[in-house]
PDB file of N, CA and C in Angstrom:
ATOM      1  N   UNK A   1       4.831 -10.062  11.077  1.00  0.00           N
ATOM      2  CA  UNK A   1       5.402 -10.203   9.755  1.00  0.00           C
ATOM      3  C   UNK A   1       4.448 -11.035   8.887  1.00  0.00           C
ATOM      4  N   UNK A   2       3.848 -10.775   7.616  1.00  0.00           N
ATOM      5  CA  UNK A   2       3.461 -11.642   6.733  1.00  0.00           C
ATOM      6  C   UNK A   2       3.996 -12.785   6.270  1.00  0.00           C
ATOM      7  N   UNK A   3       3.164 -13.892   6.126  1.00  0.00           N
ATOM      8  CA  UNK A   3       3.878 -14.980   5.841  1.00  0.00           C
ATOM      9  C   UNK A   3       3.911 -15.068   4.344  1.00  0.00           C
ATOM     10  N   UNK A   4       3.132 -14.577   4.085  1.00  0.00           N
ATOM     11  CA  UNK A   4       3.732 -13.955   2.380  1.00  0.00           C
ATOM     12  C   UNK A   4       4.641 -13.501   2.126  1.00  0.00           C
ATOM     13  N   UNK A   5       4.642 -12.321   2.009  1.00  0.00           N
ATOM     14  CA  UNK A   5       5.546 -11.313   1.192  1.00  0.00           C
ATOM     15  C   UNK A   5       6.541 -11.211   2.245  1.00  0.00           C
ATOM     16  N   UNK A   6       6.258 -11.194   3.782  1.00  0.00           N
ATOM     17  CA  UNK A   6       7.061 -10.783   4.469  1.00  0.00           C
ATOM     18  C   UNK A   6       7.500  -9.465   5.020  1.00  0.00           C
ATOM     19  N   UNK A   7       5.940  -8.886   4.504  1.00  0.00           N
ATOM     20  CA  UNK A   7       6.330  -7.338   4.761  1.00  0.00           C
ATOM     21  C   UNK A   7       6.377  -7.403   6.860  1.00  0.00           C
ATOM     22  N   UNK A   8       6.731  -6.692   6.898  1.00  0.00           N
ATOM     23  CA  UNK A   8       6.879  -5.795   8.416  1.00  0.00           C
ATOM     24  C   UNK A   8       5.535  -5.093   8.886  1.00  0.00           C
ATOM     25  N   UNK A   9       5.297  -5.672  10.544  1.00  0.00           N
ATOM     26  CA  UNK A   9       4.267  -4.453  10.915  1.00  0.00           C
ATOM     27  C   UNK A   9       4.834  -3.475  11.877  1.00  0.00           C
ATOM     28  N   UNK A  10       4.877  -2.390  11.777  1.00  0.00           N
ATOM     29  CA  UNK A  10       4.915  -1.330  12.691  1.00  0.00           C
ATOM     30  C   UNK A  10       4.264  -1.392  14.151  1.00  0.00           C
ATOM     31  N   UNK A  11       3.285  -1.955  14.008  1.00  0.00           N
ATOM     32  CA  UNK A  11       2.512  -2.165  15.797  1.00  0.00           C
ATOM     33  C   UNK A  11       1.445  -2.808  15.256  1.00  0.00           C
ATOM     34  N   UNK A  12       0.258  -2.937  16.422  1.00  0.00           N
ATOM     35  CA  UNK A  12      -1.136  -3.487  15.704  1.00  0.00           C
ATOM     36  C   UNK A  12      -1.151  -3.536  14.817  1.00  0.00           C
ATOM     37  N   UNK A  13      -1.377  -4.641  13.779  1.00  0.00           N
ATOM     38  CA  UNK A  13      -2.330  -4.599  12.762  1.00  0.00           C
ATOM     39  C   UNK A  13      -3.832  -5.435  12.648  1.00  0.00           C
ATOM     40  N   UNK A  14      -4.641  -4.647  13.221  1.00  0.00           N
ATOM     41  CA  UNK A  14      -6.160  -5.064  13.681  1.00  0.00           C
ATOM     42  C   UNK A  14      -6.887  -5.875  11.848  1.00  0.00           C
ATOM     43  N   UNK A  15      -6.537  -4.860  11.135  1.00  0.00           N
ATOM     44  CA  UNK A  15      -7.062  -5.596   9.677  1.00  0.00           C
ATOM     45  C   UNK A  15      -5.804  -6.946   8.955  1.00  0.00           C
ATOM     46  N   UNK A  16      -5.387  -7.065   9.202  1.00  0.00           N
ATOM     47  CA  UNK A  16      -4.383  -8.174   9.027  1.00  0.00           C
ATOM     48  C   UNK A  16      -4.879  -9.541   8.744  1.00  0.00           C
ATOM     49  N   UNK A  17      -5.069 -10.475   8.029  1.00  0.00           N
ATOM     50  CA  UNK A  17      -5.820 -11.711   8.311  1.00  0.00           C
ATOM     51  C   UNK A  17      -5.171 -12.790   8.853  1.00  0.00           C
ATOM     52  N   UNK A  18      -5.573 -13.264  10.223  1.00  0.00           N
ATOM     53  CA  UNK A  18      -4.848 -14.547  10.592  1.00  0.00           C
ATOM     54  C   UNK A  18      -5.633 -15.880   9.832  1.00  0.00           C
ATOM     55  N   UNK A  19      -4.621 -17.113  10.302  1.00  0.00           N
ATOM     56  CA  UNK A  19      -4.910 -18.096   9.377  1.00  0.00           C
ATOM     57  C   UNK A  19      -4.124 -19.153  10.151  1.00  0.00           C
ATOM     58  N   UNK A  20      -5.321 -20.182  10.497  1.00  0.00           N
ATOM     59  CA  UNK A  20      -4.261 -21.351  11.115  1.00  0.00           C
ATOM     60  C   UNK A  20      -4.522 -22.767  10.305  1.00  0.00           C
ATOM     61  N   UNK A  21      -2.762 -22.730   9.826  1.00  0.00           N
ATOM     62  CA  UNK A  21      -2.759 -23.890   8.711  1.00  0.00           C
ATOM     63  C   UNK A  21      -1.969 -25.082   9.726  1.00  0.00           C
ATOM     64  N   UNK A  22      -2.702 -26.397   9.747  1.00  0.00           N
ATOM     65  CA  UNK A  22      -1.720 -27.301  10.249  1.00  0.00           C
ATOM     66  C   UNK A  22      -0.855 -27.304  11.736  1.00  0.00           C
ATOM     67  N   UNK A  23      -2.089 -26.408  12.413  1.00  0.00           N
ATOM     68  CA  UNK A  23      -1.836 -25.897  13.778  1.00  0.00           C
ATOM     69  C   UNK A  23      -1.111 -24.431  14.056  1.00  0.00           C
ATOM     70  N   UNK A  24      -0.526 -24.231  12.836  1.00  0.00           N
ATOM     71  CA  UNK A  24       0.585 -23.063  13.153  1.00  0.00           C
ATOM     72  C   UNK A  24      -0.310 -21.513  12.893  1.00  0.00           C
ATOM     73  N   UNK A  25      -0.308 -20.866  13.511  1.00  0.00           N
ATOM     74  CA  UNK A  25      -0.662 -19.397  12.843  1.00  0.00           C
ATOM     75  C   UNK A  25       0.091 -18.740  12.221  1.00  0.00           C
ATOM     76  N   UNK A  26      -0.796 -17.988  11.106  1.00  0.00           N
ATOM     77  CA  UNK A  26       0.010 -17.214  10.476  1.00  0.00           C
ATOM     78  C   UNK A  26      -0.726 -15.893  10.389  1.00  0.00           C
ATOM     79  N   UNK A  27      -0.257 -14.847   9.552  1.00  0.00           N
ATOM     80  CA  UNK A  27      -0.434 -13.666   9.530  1.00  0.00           C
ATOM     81  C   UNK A  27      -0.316 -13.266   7.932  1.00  0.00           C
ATOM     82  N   UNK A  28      -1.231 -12.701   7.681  1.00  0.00           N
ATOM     83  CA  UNK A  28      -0.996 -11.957   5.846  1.00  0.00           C
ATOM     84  C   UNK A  28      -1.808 -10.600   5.680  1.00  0.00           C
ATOM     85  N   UNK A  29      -0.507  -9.479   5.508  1.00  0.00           N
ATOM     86  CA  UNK A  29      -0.911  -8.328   5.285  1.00  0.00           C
ATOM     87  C   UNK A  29      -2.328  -7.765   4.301  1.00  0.00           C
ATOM     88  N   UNK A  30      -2.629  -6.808   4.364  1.00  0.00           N
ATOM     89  CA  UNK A  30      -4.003  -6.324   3.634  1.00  0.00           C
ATOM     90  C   UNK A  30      -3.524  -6.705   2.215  1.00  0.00           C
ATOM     91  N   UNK A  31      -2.524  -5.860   1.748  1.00  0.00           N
ATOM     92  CA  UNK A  31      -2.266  -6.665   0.164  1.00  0.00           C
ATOM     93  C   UNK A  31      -2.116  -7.994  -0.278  1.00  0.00           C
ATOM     94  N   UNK A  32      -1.494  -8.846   0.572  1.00  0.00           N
ATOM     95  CA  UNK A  32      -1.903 -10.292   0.028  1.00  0.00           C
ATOM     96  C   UNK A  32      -3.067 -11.082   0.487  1.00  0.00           C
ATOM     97  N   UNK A  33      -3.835 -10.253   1.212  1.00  0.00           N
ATOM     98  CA  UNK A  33      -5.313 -11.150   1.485  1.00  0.00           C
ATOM     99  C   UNK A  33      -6.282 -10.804   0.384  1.00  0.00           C
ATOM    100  N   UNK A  34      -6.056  -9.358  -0.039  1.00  0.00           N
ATOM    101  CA  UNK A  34      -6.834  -8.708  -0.865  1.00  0.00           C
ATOM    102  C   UNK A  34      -6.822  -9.286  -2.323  1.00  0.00           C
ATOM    103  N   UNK A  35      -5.696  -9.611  -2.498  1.00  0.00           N
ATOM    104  CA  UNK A  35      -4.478 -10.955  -3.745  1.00  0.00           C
ATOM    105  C   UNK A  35      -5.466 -12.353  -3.773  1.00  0.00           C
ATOM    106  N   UNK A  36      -5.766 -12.419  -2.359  1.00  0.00           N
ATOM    107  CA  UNK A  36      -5.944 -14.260  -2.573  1.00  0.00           C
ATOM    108  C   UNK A  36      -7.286 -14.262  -1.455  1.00  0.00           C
ATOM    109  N   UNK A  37      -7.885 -13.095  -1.635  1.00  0.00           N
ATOM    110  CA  UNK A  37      -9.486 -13.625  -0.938  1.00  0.00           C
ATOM    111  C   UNK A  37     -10.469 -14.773  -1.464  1.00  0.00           C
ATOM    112  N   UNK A  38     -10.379 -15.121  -2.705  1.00  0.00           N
ATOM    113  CA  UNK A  38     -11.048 -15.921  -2.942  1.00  0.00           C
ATOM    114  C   UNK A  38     -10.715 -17.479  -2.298  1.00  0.00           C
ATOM    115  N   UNK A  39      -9.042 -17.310  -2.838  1.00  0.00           N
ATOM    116  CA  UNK A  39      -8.596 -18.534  -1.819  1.00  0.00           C
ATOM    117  C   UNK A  39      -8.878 -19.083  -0.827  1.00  0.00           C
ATOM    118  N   UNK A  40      -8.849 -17.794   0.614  1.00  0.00           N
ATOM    119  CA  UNK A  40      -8.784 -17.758   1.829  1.00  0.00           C
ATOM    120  C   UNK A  40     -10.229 -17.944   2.278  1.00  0.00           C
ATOM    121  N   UNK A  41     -11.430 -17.752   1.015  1.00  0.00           N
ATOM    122  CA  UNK A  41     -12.872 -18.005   1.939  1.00  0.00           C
ATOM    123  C   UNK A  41     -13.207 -18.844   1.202  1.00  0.00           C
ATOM    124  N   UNK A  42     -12.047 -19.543   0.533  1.00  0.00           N
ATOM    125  CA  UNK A  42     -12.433 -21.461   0.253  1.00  0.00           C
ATOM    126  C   UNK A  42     -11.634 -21.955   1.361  1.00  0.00           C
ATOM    127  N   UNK A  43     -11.036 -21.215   1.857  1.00  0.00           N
ATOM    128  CA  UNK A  43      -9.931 -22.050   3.305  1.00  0.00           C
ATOM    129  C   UNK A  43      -9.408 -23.372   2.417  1.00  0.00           C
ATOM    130  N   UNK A  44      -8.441 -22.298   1.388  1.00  0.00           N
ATOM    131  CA  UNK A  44      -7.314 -23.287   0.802  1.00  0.00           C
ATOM    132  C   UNK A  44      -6.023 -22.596   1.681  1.00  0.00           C
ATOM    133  N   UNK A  45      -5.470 -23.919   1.923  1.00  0.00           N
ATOM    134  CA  UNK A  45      -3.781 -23.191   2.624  1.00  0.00           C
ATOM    135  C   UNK A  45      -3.140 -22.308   1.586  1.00  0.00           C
ATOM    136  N   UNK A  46      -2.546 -21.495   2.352  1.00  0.00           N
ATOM    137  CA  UNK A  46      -1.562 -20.597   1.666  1.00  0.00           C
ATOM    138  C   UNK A  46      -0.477 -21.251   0.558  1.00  0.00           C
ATOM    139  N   UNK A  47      -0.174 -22.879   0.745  1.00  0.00           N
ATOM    140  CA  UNK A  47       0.590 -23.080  -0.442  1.00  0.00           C
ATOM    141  C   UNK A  47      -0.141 -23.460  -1.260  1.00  0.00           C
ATOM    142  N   UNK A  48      -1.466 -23.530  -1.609  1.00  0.00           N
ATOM    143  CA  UNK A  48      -2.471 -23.276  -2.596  1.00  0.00           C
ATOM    144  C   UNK A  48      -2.785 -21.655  -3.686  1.00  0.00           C
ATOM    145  N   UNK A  49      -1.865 -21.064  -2.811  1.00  0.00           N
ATOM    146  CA  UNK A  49      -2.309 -19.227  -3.878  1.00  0.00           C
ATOM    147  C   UNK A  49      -0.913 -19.125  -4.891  1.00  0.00           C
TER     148      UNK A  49
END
């Protein structure tokens, strides 16, 4: 599940971006990485986008 939007995965999702904030992993579908890439390759946490 995205920790964004919350969308749903069906099975694998190999393109998916993980992200470990504050020990925890998370998960964010192709549309919200694609949303907040700039964010994510400053490695600002997600409550930064």
């Amino acid at each position: 599940m995205c920790a964004r939007c919350g969308a749903a995965a069906a099975g694998p999702q190999p393109t998916w971006t993980c992200s470990v904030e504050n020990g925890v992993r998370q998960y964010f579908c192709d549309a919200c990485s694609r949303e907040n890439l700039r964010a994510i390759e400053g490695r600002l946490d997600s409550d930064w986008w």
